[in-house]
PDB file of N, CA and C in Angstrom:
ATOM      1  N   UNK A   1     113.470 109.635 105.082  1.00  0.00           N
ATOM      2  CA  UNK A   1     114.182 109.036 103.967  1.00  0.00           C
ATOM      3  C   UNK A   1     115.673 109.308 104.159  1.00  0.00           C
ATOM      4  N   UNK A   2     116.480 108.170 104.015  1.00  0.00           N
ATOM      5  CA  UNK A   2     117.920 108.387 104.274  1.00  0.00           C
ATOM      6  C   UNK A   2     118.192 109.233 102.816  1.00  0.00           C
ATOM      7  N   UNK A   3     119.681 109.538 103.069  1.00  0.00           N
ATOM      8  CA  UNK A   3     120.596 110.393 102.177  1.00  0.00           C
ATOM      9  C   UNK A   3     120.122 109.257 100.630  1.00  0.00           C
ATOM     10  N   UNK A   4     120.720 107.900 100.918  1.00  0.00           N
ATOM     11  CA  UNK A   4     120.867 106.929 100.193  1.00  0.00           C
ATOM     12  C   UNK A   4     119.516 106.661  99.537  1.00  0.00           C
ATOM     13  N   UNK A   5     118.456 106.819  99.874  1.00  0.00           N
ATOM     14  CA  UNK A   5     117.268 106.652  99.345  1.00  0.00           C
ATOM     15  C   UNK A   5     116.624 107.782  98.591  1.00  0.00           C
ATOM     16  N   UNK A   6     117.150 108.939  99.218  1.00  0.00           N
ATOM     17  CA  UNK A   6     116.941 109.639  98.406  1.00  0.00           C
ATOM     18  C   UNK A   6     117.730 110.138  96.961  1.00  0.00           C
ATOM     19  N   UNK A   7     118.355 109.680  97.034  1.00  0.00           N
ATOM     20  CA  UNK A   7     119.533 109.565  95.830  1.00  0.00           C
ATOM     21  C   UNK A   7     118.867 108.102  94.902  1.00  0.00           C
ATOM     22  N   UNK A   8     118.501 107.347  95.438  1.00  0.00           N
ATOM     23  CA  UNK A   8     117.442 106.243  94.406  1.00  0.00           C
ATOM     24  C   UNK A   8     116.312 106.922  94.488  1.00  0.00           C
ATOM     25  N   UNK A   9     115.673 107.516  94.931  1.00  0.00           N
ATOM     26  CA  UNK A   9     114.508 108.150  94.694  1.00  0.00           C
ATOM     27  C   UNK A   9     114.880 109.054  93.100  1.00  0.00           C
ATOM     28  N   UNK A  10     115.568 110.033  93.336  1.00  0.00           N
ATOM     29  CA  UNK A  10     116.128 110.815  92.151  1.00  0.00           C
ATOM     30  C   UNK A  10     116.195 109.888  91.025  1.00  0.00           C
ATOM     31  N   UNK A  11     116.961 108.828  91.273  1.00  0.00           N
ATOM     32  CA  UNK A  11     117.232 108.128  90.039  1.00  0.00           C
ATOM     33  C   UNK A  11     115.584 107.470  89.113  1.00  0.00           C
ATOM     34  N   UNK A  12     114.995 107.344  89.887  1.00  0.00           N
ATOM     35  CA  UNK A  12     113.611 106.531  89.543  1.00  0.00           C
ATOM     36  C   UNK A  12     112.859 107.456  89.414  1.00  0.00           C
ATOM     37  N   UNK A  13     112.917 109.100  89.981  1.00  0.00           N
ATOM     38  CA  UNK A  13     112.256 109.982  89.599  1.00  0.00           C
ATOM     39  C   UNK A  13     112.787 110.320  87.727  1.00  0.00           C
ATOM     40  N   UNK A  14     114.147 110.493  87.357  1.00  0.00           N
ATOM     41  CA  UNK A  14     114.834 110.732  86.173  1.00  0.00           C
ATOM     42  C   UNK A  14     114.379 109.478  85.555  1.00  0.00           C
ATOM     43  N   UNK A  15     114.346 108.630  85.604  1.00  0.00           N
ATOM     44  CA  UNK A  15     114.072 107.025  84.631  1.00  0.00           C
ATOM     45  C   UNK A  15     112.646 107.725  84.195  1.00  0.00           C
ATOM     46  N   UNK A  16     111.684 107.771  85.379  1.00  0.00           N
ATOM     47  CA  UNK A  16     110.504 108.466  84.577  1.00  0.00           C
ATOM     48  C   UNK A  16     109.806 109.418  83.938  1.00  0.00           C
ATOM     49  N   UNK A  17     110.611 110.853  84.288  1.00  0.00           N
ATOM     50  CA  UNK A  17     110.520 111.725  83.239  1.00  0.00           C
ATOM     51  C   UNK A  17     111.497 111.309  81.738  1.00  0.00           C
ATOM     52  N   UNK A  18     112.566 110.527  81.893  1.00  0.00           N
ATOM     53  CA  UNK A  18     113.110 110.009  80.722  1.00  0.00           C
ATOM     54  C   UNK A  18     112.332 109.008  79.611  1.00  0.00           C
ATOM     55  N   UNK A  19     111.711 108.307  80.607  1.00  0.00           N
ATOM     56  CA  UNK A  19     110.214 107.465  80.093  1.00  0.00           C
ATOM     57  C   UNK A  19     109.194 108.567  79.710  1.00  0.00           C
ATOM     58  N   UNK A  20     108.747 109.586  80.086  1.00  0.00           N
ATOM     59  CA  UNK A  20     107.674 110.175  79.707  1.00  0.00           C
ATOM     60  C   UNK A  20     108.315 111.054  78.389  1.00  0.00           C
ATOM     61  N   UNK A  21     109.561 111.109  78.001  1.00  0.00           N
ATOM     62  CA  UNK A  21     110.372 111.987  76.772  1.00  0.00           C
ATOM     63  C   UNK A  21     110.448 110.555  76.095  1.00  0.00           C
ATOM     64  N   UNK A  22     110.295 109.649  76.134  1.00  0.00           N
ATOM     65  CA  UNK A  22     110.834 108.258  74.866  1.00  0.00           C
ATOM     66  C   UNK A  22     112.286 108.454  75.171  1.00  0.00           C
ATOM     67  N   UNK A  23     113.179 109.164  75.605  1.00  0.00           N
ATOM     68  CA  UNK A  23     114.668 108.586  76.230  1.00  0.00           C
ATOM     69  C   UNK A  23     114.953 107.248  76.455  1.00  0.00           C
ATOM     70  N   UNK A  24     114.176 106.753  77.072  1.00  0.00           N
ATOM     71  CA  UNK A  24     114.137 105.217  77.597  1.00  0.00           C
ATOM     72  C   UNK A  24     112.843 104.529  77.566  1.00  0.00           C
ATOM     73  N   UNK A  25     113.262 103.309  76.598  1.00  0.00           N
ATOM     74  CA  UNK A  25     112.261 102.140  76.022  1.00  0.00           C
ATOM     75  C   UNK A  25     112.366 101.222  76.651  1.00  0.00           C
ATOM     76  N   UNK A  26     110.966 100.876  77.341  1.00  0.00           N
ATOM     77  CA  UNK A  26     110.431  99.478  77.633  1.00  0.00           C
ATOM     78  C   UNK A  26     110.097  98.934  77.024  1.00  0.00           C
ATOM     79  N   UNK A  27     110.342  97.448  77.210  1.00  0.00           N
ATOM     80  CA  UNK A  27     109.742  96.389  76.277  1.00  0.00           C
ATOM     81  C   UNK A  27     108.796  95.884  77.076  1.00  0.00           C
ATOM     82  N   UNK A  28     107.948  94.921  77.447  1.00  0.00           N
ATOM     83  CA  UNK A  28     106.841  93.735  77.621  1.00  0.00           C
ATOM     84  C   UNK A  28     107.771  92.522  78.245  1.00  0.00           C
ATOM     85  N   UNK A  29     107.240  92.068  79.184  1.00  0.00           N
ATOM     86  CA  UNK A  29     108.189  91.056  79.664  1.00  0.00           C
ATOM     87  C   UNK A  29     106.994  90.009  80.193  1.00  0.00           C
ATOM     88  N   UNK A  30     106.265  89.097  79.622  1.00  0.00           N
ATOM     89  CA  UNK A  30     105.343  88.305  79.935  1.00  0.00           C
ATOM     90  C   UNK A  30     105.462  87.270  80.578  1.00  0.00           C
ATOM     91  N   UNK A  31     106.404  86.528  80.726  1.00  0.00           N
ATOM     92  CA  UNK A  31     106.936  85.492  82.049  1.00  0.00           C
ATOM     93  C   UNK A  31     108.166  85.754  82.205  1.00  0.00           C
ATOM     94  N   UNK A  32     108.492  85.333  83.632  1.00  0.00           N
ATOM     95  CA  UNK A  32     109.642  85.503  83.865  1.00  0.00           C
ATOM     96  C   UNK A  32     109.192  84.707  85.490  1.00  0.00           C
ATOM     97  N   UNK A  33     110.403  83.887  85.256  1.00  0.00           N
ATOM     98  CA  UNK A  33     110.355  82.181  86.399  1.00  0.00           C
ATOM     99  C   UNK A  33     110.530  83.163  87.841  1.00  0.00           C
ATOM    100  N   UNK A  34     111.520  84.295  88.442  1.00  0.00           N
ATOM    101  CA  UNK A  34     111.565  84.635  89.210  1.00  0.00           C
ATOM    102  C   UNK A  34     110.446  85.506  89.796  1.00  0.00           C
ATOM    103  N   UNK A  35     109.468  86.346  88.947  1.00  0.00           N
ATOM    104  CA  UNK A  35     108.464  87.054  89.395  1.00  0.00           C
ATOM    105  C   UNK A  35     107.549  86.400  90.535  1.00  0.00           C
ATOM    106  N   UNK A  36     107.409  87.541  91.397  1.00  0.00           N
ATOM    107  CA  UNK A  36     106.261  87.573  92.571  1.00  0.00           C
ATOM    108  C   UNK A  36     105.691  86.361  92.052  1.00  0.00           C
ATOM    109  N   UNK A  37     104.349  85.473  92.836  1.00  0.00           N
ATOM    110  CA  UNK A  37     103.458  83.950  92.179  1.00  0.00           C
ATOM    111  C   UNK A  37     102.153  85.987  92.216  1.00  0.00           C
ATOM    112  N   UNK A  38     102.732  86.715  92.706  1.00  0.00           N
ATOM    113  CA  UNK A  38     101.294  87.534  92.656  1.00  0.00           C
ATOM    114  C   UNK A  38     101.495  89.194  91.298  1.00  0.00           C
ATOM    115  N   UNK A  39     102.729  88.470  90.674  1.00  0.00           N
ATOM    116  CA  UNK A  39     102.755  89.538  90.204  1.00  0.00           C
ATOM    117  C   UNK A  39     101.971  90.103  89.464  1.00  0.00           C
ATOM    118  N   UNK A  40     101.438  91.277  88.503  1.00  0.00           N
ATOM    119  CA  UNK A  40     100.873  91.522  87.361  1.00  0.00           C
ATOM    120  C   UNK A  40     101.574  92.187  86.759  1.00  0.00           C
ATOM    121  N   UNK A  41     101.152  91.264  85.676  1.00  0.00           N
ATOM    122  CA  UNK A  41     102.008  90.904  84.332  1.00  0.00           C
ATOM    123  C   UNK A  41     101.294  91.995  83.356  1.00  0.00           C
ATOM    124  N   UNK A  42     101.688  92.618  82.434  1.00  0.00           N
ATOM    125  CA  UNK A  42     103.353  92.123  81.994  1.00  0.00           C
ATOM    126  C   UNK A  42     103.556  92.998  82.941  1.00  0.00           C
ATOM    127  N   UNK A  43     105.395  92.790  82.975  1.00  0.00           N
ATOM    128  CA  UNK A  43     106.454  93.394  83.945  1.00  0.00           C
ATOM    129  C   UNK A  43     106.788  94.161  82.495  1.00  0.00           C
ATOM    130  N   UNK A  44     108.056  95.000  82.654  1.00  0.00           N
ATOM    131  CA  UNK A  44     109.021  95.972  81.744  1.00  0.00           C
ATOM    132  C   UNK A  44     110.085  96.112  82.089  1.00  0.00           C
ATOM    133  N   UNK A  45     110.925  96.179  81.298  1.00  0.00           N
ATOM    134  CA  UNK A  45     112.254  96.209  81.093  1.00  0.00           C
ATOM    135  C   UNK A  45     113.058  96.878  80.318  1.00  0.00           C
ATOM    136  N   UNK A  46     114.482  97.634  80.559  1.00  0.00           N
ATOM    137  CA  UNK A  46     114.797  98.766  79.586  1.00  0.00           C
ATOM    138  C   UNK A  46     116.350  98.604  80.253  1.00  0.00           C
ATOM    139  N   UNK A  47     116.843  98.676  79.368  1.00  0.00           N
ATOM    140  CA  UNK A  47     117.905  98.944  79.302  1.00  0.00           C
ATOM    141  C   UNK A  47     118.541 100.646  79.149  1.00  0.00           C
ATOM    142  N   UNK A  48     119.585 100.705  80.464  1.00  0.00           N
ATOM    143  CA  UNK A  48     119.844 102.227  80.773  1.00  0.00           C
ATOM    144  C   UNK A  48     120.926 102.285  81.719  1.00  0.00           C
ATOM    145  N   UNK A  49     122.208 103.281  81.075  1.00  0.00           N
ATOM    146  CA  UNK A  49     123.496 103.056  81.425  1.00  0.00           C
ATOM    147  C   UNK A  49     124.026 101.786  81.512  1.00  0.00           C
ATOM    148  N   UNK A  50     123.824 100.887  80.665  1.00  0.00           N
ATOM    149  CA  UNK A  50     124.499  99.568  80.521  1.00  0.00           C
ATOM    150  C   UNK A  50     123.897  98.743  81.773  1.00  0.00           C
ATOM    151  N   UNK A  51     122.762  98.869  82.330  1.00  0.00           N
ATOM    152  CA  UNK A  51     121.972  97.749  83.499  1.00  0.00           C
ATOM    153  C   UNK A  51     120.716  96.968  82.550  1.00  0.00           C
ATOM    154  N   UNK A  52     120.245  96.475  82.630  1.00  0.00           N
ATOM    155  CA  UNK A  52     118.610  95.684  82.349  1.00  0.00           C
ATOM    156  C   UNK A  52     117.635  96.239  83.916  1.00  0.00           C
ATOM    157  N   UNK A  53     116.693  97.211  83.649  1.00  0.00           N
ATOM    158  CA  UNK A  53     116.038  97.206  85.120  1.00  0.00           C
ATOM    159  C   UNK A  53     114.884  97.094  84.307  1.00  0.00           C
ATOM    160  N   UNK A  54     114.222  96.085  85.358  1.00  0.00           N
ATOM    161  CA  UNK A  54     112.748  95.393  84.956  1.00  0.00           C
ATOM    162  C   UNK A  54     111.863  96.357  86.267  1.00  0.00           C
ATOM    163  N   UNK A  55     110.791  96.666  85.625  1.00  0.00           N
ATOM    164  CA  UNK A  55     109.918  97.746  87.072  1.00  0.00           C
ATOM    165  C   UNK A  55     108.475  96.767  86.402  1.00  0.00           C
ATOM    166  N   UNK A  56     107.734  96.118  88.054  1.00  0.00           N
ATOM    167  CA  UNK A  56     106.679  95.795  88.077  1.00  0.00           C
ATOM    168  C   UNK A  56     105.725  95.768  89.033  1.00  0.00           C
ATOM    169  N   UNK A  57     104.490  95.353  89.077  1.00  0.00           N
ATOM    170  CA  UNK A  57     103.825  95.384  90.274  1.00  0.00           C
ATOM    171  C   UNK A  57     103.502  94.388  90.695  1.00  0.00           C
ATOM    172  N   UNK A  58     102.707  94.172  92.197  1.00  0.00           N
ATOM    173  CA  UNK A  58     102.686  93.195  92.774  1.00  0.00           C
ATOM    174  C   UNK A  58     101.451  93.185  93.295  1.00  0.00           C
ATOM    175  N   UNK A  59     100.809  92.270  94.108  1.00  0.00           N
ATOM    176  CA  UNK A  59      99.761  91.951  95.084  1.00  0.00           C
ATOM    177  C   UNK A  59      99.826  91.646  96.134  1.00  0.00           C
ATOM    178  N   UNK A  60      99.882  91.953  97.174  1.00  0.00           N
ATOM    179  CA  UNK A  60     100.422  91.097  98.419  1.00  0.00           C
ATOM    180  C   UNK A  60      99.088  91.508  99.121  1.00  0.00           C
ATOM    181  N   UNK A  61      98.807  90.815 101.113  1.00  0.00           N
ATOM    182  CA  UNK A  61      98.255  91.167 101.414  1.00  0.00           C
ATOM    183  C   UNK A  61      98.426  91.731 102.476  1.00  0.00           C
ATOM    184  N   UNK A  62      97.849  92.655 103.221  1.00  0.00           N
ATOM    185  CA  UNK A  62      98.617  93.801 104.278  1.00  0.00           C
ATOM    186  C   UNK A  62      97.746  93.969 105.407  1.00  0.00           C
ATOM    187  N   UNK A  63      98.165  93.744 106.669  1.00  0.00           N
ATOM    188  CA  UNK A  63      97.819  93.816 107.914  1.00  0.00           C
ATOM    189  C   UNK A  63      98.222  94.844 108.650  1.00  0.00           C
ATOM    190  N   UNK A  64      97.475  95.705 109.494  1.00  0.00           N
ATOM    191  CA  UNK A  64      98.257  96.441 110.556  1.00  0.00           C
ATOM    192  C   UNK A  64      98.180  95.897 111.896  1.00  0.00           C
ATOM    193  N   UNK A  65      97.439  95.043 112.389  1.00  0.00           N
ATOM    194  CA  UNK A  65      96.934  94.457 113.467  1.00  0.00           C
ATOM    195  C   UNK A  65      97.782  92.727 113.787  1.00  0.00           C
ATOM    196  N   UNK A  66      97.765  91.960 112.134  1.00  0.00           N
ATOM    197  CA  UNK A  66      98.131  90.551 111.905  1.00  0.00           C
ATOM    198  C   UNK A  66      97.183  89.666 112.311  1.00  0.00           C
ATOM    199  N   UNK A  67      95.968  90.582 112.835  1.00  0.00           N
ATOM    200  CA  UNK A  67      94.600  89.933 112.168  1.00  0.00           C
ATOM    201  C   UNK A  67      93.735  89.943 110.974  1.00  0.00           C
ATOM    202  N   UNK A  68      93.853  91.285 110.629  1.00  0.00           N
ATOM    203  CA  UNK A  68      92.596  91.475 109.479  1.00  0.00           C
ATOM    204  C   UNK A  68      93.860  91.847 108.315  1.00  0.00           C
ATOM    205  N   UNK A  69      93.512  91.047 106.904  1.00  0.00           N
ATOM    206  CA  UNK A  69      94.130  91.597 106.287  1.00  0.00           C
ATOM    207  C   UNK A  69      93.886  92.515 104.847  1.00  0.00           C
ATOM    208  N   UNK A  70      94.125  92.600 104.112  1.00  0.00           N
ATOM    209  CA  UNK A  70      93.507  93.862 103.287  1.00  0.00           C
ATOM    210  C   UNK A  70      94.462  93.644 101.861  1.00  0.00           C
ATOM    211  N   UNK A  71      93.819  93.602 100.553  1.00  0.00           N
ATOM    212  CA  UNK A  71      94.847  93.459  99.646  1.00  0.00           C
ATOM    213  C   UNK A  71      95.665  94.410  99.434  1.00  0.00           C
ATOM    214  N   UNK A  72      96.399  94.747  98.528  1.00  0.00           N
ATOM    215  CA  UNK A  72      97.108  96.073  98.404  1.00  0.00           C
ATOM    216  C   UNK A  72      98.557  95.527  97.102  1.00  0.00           C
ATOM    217  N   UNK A  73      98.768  97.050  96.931  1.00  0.00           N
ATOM    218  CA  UNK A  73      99.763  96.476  95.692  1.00  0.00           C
ATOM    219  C   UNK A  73     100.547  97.567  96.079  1.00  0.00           C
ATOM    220  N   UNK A  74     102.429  96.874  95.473  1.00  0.00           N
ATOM    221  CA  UNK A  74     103.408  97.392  95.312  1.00  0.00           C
ATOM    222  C   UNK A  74     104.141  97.583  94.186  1.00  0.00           C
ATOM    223  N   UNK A  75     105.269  98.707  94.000  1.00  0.00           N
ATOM    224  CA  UNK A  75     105.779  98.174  92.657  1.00  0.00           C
ATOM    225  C   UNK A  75     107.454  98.051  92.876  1.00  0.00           C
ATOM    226  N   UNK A  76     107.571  96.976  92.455  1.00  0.00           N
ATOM    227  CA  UNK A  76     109.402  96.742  92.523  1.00  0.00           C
ATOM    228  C   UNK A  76     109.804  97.184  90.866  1.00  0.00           C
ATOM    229  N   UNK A  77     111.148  97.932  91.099  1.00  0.00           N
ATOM    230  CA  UNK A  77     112.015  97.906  90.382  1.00  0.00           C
ATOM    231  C   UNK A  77     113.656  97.759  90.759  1.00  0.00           C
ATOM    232  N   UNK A  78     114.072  96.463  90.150  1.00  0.00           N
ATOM    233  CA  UNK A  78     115.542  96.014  89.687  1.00  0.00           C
ATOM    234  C   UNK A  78     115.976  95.825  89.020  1.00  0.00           C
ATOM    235  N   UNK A  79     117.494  95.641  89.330  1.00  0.00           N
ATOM    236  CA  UNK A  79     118.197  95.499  88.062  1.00  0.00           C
ATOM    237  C   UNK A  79     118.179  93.830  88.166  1.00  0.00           C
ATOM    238  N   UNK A  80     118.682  93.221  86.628  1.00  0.00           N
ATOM    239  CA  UNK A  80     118.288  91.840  86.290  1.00  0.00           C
ATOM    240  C   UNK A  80     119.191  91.647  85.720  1.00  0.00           C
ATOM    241  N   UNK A  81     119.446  90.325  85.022  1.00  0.00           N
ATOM    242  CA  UNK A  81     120.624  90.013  84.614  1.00  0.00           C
ATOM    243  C   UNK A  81     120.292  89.634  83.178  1.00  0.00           C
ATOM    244  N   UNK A  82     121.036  89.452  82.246  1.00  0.00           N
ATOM    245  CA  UNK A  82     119.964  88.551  80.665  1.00  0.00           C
ATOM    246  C   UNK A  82     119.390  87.810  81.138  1.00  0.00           C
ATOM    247  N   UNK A  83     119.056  86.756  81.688  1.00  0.00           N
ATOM    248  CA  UNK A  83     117.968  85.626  81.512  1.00  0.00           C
ATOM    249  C   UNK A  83     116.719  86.420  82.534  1.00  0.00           C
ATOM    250  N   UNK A  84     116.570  87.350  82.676  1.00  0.00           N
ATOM    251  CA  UNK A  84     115.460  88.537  83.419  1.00  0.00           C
ATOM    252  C   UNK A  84     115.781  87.908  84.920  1.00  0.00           C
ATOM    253  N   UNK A  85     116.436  87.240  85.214  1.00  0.00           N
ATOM    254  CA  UNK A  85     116.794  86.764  86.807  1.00  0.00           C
ATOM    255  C   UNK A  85     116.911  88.600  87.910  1.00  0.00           C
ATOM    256  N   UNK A  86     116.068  88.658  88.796  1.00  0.00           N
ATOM    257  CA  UNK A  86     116.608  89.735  89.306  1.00  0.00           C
ATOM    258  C   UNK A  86     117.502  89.809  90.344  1.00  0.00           C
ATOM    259  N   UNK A  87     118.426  91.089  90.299  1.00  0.00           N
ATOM    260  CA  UNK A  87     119.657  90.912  91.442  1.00  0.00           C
ATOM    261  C   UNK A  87     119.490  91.768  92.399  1.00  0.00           C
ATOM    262  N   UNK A  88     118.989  92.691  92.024  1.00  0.00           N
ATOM    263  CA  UNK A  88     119.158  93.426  93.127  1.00  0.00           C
ATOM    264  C   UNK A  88     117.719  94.717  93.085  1.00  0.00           C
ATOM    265  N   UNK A  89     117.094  94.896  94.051  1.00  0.00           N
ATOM    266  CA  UNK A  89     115.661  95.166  93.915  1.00  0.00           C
ATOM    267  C   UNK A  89     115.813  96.953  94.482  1.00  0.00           C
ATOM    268  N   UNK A  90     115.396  98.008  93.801  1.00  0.00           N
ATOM    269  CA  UNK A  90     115.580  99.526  94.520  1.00  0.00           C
ATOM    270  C   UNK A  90     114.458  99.506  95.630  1.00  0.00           C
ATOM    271  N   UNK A  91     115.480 100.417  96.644  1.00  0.00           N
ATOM    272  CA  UNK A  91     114.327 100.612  97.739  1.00  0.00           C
ATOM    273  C   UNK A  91     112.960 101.449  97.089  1.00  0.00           C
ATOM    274  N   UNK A  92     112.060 101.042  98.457  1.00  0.00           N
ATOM    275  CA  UNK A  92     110.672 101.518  97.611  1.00  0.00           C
ATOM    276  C   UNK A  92     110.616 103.223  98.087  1.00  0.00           C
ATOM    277  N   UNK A  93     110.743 103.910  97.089  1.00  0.00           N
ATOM    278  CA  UNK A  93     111.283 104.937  97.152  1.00  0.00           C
ATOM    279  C   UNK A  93     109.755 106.030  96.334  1.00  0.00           C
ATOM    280  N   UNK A  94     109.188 106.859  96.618  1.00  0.00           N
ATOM    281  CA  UNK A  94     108.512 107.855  96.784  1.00  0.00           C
ATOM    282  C   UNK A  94     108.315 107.895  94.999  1.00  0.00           C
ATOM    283  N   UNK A  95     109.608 108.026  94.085  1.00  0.00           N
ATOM    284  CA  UNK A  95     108.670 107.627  92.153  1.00  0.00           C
ATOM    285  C   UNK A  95     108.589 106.649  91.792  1.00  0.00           C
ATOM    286  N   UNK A  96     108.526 105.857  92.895  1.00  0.00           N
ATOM    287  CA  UNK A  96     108.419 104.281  91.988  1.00  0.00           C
ATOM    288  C   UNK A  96     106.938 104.069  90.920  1.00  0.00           C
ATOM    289  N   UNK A  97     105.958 104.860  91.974  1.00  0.00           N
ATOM    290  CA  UNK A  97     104.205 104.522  91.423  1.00  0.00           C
ATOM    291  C   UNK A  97     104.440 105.660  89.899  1.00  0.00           C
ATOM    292  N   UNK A  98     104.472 106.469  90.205  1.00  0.00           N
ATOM    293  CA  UNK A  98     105.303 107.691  88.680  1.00  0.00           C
ATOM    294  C   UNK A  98     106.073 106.826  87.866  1.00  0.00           C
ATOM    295  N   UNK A  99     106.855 105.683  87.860  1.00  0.00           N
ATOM    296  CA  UNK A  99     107.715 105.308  87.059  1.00  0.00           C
ATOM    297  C   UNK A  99     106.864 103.704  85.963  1.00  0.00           C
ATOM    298  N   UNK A 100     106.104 103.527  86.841  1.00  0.00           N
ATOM    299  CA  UNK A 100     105.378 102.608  86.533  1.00  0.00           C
ATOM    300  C   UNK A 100     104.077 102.739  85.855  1.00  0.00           C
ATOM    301  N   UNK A 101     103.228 104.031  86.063  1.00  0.00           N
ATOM    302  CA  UNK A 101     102.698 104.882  85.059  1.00  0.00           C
ATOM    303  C   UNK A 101     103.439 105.265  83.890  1.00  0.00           C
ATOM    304  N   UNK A 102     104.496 106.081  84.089  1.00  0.00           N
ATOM    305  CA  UNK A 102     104.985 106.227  82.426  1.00  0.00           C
ATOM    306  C   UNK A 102     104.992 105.170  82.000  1.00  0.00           C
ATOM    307  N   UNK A 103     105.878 104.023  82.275  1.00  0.00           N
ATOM    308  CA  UNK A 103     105.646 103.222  81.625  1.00  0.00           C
ATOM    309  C   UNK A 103     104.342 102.667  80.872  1.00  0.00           C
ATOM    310  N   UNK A 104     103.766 102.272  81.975  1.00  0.00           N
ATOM    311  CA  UNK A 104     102.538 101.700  81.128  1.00  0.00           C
ATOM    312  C   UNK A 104     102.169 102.796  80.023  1.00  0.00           C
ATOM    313  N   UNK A 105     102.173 104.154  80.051  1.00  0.00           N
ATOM    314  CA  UNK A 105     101.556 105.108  78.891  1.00  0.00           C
ATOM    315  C   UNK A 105     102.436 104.660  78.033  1.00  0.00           C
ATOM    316  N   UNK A 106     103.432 104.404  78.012  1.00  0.00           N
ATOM    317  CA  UNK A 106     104.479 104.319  77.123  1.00  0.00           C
ATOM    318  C   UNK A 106     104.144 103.383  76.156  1.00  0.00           C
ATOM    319  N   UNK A 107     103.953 102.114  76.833  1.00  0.00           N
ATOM    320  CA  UNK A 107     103.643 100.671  76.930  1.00  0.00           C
ATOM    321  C   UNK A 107     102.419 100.436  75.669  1.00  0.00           C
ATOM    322  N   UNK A 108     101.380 101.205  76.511  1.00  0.00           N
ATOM    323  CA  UNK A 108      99.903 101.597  75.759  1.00  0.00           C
ATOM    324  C   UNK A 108     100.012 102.542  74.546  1.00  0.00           C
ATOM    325  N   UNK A 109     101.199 103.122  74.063  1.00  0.00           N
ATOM    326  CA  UNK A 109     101.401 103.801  73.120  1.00  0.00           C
ATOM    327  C   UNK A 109     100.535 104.842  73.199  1.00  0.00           C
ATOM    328  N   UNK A 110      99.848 105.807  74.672  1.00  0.00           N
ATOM    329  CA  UNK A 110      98.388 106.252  74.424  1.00  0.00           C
ATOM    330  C   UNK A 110      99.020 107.223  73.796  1.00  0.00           C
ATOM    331  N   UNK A 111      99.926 107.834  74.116  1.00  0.00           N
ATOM    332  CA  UNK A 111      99.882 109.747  73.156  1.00  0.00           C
ATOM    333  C   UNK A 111      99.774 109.420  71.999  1.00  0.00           C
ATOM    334  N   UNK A 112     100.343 108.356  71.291  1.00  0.00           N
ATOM    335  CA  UNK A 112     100.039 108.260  69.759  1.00  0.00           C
ATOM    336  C   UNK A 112      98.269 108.351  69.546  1.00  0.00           C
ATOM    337  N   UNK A 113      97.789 107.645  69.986  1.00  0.00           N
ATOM    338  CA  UNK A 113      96.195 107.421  70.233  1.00  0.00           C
ATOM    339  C   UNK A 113      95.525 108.445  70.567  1.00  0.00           C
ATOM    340  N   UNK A 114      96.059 109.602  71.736  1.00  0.00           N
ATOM    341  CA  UNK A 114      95.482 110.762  71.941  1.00  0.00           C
ATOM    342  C   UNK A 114      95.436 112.178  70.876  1.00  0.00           C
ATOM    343  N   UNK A 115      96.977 111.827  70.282  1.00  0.00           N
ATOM    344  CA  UNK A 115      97.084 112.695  68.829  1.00  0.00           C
ATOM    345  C   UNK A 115      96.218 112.359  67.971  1.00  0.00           C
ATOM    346  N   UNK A 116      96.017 111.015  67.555  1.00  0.00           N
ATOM    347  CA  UNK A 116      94.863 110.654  66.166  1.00  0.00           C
ATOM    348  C   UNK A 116      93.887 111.016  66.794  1.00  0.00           C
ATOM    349  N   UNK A 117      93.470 110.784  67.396  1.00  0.00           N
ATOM    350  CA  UNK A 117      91.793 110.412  68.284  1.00  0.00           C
ATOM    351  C   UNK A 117      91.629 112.173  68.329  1.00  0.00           C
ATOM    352  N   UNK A 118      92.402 113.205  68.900  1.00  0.00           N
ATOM    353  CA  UNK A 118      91.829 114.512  68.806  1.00  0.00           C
ATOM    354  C   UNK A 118      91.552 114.916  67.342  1.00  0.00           C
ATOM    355  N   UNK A 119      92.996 114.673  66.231  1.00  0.00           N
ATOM    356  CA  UNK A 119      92.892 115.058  64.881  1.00  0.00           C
ATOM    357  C   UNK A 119      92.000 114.556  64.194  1.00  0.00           C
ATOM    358  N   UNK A 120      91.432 113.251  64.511  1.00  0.00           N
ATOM    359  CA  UNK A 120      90.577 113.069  64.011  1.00  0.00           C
ATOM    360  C   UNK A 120      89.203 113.742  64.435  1.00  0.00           C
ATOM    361  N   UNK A 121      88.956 114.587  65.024  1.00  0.00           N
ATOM    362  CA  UNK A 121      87.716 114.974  65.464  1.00  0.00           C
ATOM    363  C   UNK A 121      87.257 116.338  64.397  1.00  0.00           C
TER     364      UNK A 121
END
């Protein structure tokens, strides 16, 4: 990992412990004209230090040979512009899969759900 990647690594590591404190709110982003044709939806989006970065996943399919191929998924996160257009995409950097979990917990509201659901027992 270069110097430079690891310095976006940090940053996407901090977005998601900031996501796992409610620091930083995602919203739901259900279409958007530029997304992967393989993305899965919804994507998310949050606004942080004055950027829009949308983090989502993908489907593609993956060869080591460029015979046999094998599905597999990735997750991009960039920054976007208002109309969710994306500009510029972070390298795929070691918390991306961590950043995309908080989210979704976030997303899923589960700790609220895990607090009732125990108290209620």
């Amino acid at each position: 990992m270069t110097n430079e990647e690891a310095r976006w690594d940090r940053v996407v590591a901090k977005l998601a412990e900031q996501t796992a404190e409610n620091s930083v709110i995602w919203h739901e982003v259900t279409k958007a004209n530029d997304l992967e044709s393989q993305a899965v939806l919804p994507a998310y989006f949050a606004e942080v230090a004055g950027k829009h970065i949308r983090v989502h996943e993908y489907k593609y399919e993956w060869s080591s040979d460029g015979e046999t191929f094998f599905p597999a998924s990735e997750v991009a996160i960039e920054f976007i512009d208002g109309l969710q257009r994306g500009l510029w995409r972070f390298p795929k950097v070691d918390s991306r899969w961590k950043l995309l979990s908080a989210v979704r917990y976030q997303a899923a509201n589960a700790e609220d759900f895990m607090k009732r659901y125990l108290d209620a027992s």
